[in-house]
N, C-alpha and C. Protein backbone atom coordinates (compact mmCIF):
# COMPACT_ATOMS: atom_id res chain seq x y z
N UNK A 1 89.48 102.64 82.93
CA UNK A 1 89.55 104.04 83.30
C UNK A 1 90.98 104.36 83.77
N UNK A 2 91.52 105.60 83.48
CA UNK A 2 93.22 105.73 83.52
C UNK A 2 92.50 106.63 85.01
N UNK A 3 94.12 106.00 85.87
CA UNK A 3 93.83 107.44 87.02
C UNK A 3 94.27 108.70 86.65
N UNK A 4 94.66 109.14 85.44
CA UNK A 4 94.91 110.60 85.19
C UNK A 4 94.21 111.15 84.00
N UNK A 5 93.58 112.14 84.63
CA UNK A 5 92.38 112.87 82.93
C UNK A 5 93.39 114.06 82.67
N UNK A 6 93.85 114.69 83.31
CA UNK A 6 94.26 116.00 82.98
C UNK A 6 93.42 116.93 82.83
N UNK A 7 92.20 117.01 83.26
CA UNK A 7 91.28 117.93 83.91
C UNK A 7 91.14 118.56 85.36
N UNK A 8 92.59 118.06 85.83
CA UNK A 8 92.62 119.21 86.97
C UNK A 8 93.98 120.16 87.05
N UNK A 9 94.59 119.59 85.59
CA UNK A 9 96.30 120.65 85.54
C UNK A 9 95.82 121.82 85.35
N UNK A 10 94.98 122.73 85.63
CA UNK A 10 94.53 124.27 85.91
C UNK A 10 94.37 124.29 86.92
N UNK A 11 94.84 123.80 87.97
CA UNK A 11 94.26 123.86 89.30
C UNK A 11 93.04 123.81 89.77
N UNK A 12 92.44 123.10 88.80
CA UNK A 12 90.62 123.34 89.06
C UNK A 12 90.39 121.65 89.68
N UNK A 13 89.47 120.96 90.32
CA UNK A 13 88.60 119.80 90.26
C UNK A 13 87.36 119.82 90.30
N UNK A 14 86.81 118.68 89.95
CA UNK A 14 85.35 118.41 90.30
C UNK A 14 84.46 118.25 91.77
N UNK A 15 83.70 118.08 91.84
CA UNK A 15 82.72 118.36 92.97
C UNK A 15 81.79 116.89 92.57
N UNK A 16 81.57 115.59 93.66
CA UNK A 16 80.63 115.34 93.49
C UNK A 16 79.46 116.14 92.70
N UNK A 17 79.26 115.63 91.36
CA UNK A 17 77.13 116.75 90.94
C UNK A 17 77.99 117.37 89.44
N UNK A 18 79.58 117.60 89.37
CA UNK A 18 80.09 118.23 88.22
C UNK A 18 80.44 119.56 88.46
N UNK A 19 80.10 119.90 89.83
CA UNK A 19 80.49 121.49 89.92
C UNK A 19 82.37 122.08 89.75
N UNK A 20 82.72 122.25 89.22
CA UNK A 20 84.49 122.67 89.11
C UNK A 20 84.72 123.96 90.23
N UNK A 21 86.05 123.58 90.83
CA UNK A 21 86.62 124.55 91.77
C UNK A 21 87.61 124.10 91.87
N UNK A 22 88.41 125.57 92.42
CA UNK A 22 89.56 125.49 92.63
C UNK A 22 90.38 124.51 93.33
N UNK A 23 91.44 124.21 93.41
CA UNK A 23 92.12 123.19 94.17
C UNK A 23 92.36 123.52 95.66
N UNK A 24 92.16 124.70 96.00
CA UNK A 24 92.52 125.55 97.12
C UNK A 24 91.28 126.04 97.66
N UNK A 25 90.06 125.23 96.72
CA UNK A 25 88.43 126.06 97.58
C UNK A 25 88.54 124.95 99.52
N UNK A 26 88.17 126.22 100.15
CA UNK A 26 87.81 125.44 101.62
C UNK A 26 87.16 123.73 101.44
N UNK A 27 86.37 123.78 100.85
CA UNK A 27 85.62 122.06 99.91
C UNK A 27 86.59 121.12 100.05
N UNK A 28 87.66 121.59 99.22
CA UNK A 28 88.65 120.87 98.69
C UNK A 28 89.74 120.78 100.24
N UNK A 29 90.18 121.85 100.41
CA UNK A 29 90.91 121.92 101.79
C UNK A 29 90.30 120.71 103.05
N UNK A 30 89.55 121.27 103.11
CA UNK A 30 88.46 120.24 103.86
C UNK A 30 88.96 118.39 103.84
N UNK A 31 88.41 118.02 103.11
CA UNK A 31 88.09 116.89 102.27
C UNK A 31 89.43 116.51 102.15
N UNK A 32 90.49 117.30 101.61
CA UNK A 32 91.91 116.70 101.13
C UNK A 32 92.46 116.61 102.54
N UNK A 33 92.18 117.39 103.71
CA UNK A 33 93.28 117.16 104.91
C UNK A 33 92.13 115.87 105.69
N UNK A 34 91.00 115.32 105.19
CA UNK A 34 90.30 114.46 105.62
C UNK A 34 91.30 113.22 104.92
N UNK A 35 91.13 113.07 103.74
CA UNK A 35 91.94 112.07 102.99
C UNK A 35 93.69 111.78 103.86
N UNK A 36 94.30 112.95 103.86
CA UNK A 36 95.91 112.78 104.48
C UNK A 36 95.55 112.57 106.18
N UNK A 37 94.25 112.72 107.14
CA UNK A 37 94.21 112.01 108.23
C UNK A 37 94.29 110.32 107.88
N UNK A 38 93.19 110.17 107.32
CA UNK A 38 92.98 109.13 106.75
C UNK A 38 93.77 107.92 106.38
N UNK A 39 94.77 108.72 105.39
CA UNK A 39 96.06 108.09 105.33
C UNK A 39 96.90 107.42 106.52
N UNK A 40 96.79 108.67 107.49
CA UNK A 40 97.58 108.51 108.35
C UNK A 40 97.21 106.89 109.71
N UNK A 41 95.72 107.25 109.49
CA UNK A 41 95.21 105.96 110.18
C UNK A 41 95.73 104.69 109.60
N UNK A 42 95.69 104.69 108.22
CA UNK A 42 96.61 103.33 107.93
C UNK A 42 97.63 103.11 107.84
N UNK A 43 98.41 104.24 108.43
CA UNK A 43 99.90 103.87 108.90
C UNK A 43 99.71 103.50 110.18
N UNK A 44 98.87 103.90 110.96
CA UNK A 44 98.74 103.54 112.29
C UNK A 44 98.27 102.21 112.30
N UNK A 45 97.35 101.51 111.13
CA UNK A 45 97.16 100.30 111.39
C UNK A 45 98.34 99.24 111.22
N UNK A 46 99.36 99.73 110.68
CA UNK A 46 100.78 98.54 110.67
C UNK A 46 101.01 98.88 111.78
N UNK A 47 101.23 100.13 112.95
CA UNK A 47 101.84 99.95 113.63
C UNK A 47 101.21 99.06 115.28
N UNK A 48 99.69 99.58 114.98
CA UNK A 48 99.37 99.20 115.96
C UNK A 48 98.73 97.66 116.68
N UNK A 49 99.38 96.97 117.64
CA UNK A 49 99.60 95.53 117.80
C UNK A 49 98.17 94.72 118.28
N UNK A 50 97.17 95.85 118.77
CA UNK A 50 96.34 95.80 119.48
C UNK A 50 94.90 94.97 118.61
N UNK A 51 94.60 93.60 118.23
CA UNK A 51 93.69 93.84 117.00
C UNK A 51 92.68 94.46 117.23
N UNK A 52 91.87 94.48 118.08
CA UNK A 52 90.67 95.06 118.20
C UNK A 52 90.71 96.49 118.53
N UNK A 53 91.96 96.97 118.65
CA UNK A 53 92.28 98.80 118.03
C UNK A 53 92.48 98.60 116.39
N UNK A 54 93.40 97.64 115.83
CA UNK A 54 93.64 97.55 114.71
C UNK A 54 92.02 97.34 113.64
N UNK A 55 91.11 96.83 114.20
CA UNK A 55 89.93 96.73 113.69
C UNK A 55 88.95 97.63 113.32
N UNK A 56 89.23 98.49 114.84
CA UNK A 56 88.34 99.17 115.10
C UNK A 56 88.93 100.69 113.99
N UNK A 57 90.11 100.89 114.02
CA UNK A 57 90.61 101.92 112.85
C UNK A 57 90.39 101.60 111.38
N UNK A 58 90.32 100.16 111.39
CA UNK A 58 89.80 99.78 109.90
C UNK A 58 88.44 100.52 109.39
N UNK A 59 87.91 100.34 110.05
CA UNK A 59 86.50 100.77 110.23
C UNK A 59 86.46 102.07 110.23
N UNK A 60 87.23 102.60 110.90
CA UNK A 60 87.16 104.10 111.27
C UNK A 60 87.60 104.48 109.66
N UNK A 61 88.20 104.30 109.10
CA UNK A 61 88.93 104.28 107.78
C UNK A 61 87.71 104.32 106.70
N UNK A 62 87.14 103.54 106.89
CA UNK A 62 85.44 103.68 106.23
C UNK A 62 84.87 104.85 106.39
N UNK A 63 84.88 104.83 107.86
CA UNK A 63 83.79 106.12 107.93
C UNK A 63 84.06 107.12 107.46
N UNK A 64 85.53 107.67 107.42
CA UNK A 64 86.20 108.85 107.03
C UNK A 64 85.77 108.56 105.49
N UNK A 65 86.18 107.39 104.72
CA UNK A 65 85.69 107.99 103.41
C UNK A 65 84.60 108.14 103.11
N UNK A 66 83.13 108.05 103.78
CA UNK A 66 81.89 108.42 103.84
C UNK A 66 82.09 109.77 104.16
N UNK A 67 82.89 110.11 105.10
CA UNK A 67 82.85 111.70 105.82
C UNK A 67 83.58 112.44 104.06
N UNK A 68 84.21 111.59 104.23
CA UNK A 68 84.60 112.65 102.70
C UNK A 68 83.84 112.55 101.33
N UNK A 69 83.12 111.73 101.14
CA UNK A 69 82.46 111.64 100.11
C UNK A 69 81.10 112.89 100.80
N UNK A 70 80.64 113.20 101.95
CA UNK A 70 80.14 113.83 102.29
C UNK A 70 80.34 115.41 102.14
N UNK A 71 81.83 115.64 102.56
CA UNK A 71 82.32 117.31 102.40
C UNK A 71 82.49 117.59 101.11
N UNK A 72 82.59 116.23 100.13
CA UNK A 72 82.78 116.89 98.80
C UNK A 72 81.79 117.02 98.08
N UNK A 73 80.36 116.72 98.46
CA UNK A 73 79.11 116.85 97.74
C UNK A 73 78.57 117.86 98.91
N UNK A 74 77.84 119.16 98.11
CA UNK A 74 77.16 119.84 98.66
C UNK A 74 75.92 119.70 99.11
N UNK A 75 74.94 120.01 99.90
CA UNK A 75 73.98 119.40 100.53
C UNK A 75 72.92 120.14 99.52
N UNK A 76 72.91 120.93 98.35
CA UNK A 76 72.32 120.76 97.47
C UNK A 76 71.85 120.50 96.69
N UNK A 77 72.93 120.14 96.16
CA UNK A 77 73.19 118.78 95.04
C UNK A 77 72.03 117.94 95.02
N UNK A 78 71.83 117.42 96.56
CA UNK A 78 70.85 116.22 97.20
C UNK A 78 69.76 117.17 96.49
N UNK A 79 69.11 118.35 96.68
CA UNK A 79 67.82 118.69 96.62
C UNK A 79 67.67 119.12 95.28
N UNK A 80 68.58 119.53 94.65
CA UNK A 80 68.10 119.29 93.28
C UNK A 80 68.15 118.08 92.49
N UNK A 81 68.41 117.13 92.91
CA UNK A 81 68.69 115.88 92.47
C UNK A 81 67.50 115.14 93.24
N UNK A 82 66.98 115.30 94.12
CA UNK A 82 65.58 115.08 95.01
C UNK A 82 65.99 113.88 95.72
N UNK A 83 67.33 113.18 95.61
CA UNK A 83 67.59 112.09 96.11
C UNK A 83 68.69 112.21 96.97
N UNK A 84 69.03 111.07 97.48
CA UNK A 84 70.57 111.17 98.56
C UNK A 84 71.91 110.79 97.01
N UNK A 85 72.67 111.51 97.00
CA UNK A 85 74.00 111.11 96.11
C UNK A 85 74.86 109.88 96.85
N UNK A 86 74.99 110.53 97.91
CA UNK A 86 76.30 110.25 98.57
C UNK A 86 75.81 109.90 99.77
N UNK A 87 75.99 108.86 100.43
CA UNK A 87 75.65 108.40 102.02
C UNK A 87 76.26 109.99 102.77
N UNK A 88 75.81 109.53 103.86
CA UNK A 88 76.08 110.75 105.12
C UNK A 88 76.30 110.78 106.34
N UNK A 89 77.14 110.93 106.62
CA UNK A 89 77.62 111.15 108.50
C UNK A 89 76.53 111.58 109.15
N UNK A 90 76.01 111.06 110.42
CA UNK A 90 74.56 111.02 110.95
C UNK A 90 74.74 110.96 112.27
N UNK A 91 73.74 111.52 113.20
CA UNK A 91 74.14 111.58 114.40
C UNK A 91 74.55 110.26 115.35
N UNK A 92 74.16 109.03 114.25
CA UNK A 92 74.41 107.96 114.97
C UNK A 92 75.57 107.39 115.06
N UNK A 93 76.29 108.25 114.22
CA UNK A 93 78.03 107.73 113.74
C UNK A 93 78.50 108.35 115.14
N UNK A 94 78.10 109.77 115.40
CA UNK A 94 78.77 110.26 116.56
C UNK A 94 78.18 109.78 117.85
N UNK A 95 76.90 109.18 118.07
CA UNK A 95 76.99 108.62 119.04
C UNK A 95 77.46 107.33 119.67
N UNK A 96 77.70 106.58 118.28
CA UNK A 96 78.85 105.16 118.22
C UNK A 96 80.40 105.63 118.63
N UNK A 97 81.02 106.82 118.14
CA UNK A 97 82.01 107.19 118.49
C UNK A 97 81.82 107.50 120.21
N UNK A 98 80.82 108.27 120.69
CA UNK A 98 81.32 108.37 122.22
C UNK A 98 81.04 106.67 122.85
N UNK A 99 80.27 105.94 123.16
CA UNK A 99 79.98 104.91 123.10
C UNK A 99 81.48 104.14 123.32
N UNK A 100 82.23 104.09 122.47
CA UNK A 100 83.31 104.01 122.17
C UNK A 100 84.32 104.40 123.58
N UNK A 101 84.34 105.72 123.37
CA UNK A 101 84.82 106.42 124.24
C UNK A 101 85.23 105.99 125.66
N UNK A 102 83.56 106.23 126.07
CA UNK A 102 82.97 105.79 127.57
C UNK A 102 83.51 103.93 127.45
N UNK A 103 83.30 103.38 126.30
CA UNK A 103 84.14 101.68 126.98
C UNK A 103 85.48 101.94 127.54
N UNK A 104 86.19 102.53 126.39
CA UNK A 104 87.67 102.08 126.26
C UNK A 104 88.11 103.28 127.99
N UNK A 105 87.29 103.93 128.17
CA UNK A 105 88.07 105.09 129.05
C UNK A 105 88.19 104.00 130.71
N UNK A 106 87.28 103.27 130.65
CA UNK A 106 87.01 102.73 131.95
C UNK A 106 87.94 101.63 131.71
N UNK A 107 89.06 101.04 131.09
CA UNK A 107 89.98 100.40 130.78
C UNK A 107 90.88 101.23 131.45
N UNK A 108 91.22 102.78 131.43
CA UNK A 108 92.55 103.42 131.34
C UNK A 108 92.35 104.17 132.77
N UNK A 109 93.59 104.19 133.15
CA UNK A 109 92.98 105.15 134.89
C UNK A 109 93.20 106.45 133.94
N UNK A 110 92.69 107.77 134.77
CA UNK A 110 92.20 108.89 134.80
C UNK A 110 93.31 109.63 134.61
N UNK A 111 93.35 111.07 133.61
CA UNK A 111 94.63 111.41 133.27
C UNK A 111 94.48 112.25 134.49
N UNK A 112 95.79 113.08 135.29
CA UNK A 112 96.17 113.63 136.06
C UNK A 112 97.30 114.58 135.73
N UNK A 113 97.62 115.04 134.43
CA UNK A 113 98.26 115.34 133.63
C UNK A 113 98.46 115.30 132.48
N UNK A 114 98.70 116.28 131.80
CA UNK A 114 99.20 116.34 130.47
C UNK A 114 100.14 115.40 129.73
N UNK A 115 99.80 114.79 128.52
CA UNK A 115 100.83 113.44 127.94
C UNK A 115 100.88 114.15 126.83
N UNK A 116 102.47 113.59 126.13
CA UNK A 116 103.01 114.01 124.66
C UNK A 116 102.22 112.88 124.10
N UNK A 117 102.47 113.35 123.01
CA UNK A 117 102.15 111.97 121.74
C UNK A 117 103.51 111.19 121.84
N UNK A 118 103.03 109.98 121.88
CA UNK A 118 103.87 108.70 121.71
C UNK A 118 104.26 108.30 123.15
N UNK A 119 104.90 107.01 122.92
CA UNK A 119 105.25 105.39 123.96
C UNK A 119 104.99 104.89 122.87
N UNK A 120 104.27 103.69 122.58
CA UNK A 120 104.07 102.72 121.40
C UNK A 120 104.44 103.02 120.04
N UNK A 121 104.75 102.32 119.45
CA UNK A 121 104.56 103.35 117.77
C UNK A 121 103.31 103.13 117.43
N UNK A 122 102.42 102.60 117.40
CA UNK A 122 101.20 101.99 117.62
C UNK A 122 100.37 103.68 117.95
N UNK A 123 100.50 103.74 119.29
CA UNK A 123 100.18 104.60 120.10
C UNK A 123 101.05 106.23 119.24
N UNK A 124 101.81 105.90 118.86
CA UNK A 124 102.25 107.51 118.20
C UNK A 124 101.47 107.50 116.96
N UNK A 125 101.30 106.74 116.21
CA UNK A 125 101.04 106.60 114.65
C UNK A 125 99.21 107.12 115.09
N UNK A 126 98.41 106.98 116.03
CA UNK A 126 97.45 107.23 116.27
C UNK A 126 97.02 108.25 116.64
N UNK A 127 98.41 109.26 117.59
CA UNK A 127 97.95 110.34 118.05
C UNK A 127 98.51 111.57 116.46
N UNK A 128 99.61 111.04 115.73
CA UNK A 128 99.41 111.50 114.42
C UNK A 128 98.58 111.62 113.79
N UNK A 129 97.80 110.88 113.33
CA UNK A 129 96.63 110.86 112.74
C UNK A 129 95.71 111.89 113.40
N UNK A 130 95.57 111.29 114.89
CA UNK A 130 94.35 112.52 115.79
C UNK A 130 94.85 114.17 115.35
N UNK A 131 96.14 114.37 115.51
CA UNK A 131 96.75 115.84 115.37
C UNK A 131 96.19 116.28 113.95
N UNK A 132 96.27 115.30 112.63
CA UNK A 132 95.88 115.74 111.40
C UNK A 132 94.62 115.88 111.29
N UNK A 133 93.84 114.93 112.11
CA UNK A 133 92.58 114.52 112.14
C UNK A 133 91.86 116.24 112.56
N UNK A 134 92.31 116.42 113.66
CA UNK A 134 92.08 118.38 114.19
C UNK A 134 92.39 119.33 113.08
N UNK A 135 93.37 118.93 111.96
CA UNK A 135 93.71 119.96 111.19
C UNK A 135 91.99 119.38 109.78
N UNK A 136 91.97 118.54 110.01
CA UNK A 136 90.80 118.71 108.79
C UNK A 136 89.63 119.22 109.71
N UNK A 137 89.04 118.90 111.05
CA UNK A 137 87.98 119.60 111.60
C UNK A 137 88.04 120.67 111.48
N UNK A 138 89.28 122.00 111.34
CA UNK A 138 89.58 123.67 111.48
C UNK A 138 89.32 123.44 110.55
N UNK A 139 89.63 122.71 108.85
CA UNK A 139 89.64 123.20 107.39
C UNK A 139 87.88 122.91 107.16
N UNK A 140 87.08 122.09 108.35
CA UNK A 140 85.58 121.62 108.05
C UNK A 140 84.87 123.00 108.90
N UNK A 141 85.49 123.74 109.59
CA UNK A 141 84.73 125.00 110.32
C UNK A 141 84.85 126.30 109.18
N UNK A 142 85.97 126.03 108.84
CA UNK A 142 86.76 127.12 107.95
C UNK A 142 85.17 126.95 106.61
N UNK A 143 84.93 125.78 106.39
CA UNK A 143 84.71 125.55 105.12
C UNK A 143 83.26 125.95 105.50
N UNK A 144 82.73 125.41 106.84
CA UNK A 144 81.21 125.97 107.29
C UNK A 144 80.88 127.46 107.38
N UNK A 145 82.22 128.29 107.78
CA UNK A 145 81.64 129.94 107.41
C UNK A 145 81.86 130.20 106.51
N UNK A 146 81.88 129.60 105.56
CA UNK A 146 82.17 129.77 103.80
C UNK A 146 80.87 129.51 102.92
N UNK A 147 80.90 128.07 103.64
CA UNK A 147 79.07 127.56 102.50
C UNK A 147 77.96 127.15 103.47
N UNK A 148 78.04 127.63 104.67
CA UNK A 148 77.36 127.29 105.63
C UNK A 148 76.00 126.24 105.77
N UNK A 149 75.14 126.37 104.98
CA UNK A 149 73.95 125.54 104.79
C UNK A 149 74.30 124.08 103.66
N UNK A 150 75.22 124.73 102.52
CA UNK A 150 75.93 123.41 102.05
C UNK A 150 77.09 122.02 102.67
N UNK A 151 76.92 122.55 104.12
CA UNK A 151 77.67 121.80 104.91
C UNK A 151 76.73 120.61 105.65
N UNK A 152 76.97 119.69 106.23
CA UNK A 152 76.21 118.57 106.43
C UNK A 152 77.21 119.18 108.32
N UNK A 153 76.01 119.48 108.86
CA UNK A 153 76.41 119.61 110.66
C UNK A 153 76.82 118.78 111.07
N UNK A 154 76.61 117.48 110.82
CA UNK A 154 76.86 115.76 111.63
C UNK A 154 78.15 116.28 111.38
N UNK A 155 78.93 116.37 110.39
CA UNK A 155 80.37 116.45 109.74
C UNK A 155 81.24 117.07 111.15
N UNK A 156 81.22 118.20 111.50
CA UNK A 156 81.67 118.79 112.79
C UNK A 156 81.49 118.02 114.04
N UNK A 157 80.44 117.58 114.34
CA UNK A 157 80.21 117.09 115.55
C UNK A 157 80.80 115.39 115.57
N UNK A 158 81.51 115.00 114.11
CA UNK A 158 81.88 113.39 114.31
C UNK A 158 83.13 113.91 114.40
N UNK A 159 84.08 114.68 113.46
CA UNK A 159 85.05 114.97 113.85
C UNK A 159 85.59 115.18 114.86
N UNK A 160 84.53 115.91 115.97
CA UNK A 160 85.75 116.58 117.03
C UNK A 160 85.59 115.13 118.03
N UNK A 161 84.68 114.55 118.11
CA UNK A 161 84.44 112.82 118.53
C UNK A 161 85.75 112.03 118.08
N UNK A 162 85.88 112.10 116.62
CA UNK A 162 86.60 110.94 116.57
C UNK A 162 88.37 111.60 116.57
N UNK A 163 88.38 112.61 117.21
CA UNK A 163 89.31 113.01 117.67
C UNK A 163 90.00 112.79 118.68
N UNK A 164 88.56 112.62 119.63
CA UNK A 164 88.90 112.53 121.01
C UNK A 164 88.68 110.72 121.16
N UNK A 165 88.46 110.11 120.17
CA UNK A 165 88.67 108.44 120.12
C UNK A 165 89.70 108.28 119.97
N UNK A 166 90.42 108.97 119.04
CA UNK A 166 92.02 108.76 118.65
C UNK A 166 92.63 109.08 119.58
N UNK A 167 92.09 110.11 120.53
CA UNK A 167 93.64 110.11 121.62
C UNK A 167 93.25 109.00 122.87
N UNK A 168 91.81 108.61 122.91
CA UNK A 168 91.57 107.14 123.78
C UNK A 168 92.31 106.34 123.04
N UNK A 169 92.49 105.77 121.92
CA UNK A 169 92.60 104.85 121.53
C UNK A 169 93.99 104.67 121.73
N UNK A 170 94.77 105.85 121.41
CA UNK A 170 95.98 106.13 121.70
C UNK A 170 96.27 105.95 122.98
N UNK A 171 96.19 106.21 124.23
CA UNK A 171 96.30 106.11 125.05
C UNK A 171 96.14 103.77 125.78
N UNK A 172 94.89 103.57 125.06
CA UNK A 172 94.66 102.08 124.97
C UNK A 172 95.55 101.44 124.29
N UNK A 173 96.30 101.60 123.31
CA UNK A 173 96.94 100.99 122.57
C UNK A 173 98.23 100.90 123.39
N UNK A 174 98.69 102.15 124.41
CA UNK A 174 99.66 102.24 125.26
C UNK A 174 99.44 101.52 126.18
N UNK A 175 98.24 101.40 126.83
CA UNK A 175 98.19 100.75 128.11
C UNK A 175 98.07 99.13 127.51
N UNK A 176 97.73 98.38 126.45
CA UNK A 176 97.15 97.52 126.38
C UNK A 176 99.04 96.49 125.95
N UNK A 177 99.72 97.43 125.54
CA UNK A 177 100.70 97.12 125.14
C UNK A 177 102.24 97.39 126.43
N UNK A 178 101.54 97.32 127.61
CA UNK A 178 102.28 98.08 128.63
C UNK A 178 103.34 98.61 128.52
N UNK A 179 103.17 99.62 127.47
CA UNK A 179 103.75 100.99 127.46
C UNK A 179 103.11 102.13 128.24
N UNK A 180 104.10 103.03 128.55
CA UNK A 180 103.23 104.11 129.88
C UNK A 180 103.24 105.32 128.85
N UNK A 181 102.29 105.96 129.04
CA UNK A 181 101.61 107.43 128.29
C UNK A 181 103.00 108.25 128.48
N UNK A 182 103.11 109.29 127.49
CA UNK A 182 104.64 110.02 127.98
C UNK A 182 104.16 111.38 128.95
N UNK A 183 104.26 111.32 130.08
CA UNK A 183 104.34 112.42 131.30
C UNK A 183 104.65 113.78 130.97
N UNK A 184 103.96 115.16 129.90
CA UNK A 184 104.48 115.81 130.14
C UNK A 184 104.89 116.91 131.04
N UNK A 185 106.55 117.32 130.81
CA UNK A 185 107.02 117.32 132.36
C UNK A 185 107.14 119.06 132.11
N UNK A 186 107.43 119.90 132.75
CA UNK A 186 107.22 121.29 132.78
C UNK A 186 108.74 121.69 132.73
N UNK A 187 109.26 122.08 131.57
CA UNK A 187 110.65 122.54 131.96
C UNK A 187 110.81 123.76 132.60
N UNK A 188 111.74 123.75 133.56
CA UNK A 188 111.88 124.63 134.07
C UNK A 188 113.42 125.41 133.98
């Protein structure tokens, strides 16, 4: 199989099911700024020294392409097809993500202030990802007042979770690497 058909130089693609749309449908928006978070986590995995952060993003790396094999099949698809297509983000993904959370937080003392992204590169390459990671949750809300019932709900509620893992993790990867969180300071 070649990776290029030339069935999307009209600006059109496919849809999990065969459905065609634009390159610019919310679907696609969605799903594609899921993929470039995504990306971004495995730049964070060279940088980050920590293995069992480095593991635990491996993984996370999975889930996202489940989350995207999810935004790109419509939750119809499933019912006319009477079967599951595509695995699915489930409330148990997001309750593994806080889970998560609540460990790593009782590792880190208590913020008392506002922090930039970065100290570690480790720790920056992670809160990158989290920042992109927020830009595909707006393109997954965007895309829910668009096809609303063709949206899978778990999808929203893991995102804004594994958002807020990425800036724990970020923050762990700093402390674990005794680097200090960056203080932001109020110019005056």
């Amino acid at each position: 199989m070649k990776i290029y058909t030339g069935t999307g130089d009209t600006g059109e693609t496919g849809l999990y099911g065969g459905a065609r749309v634009r390159k610019d449908d919310a679907r696609v928006e969605a799903y594609g700024t899921l993929d470039e978070a995504n990306a971004l986590l495995g730049v964070a995995a060279c940088h980050v020294q920590d293995t069992e952060i480095k593991a635990l993003v491996a993984r996370l790396q999975n889930e996202l392409f489940i989350l995207g094999a999810d935004l790109a099949t419509p939750l119809s698809r499933e019912e006319t097809a009477g079967k599951p297509l595509v695995p699915r983000i489930e409330a148990r993904h997001s309750v593994a993500l806080e889970s998560l959370i609540d460990r790593f937080e009782t590792e880190l003392t208590p913020l008392r202030q506002f922090i930039l992204p970065g100290g570690s590169g480790g720790a920056s390459a992670l809160h990158h990802a989290r920042a992109v990671l927020r830009r595909a949750e707006r393109r997954t809300v965007a895309l829910w007042h668009t096809a609303g019932s063709e949206v899978n709900p778990e999808a929203l509620r893991y995102l804004n979770r594994l958002a807020d893992l990425l800036f724990v993790l970020a923050r762990l990867e700093n402390h674990r690497a005794g680097v200090a969180d960056v203080p932001w300071s109020r110019a005056e």
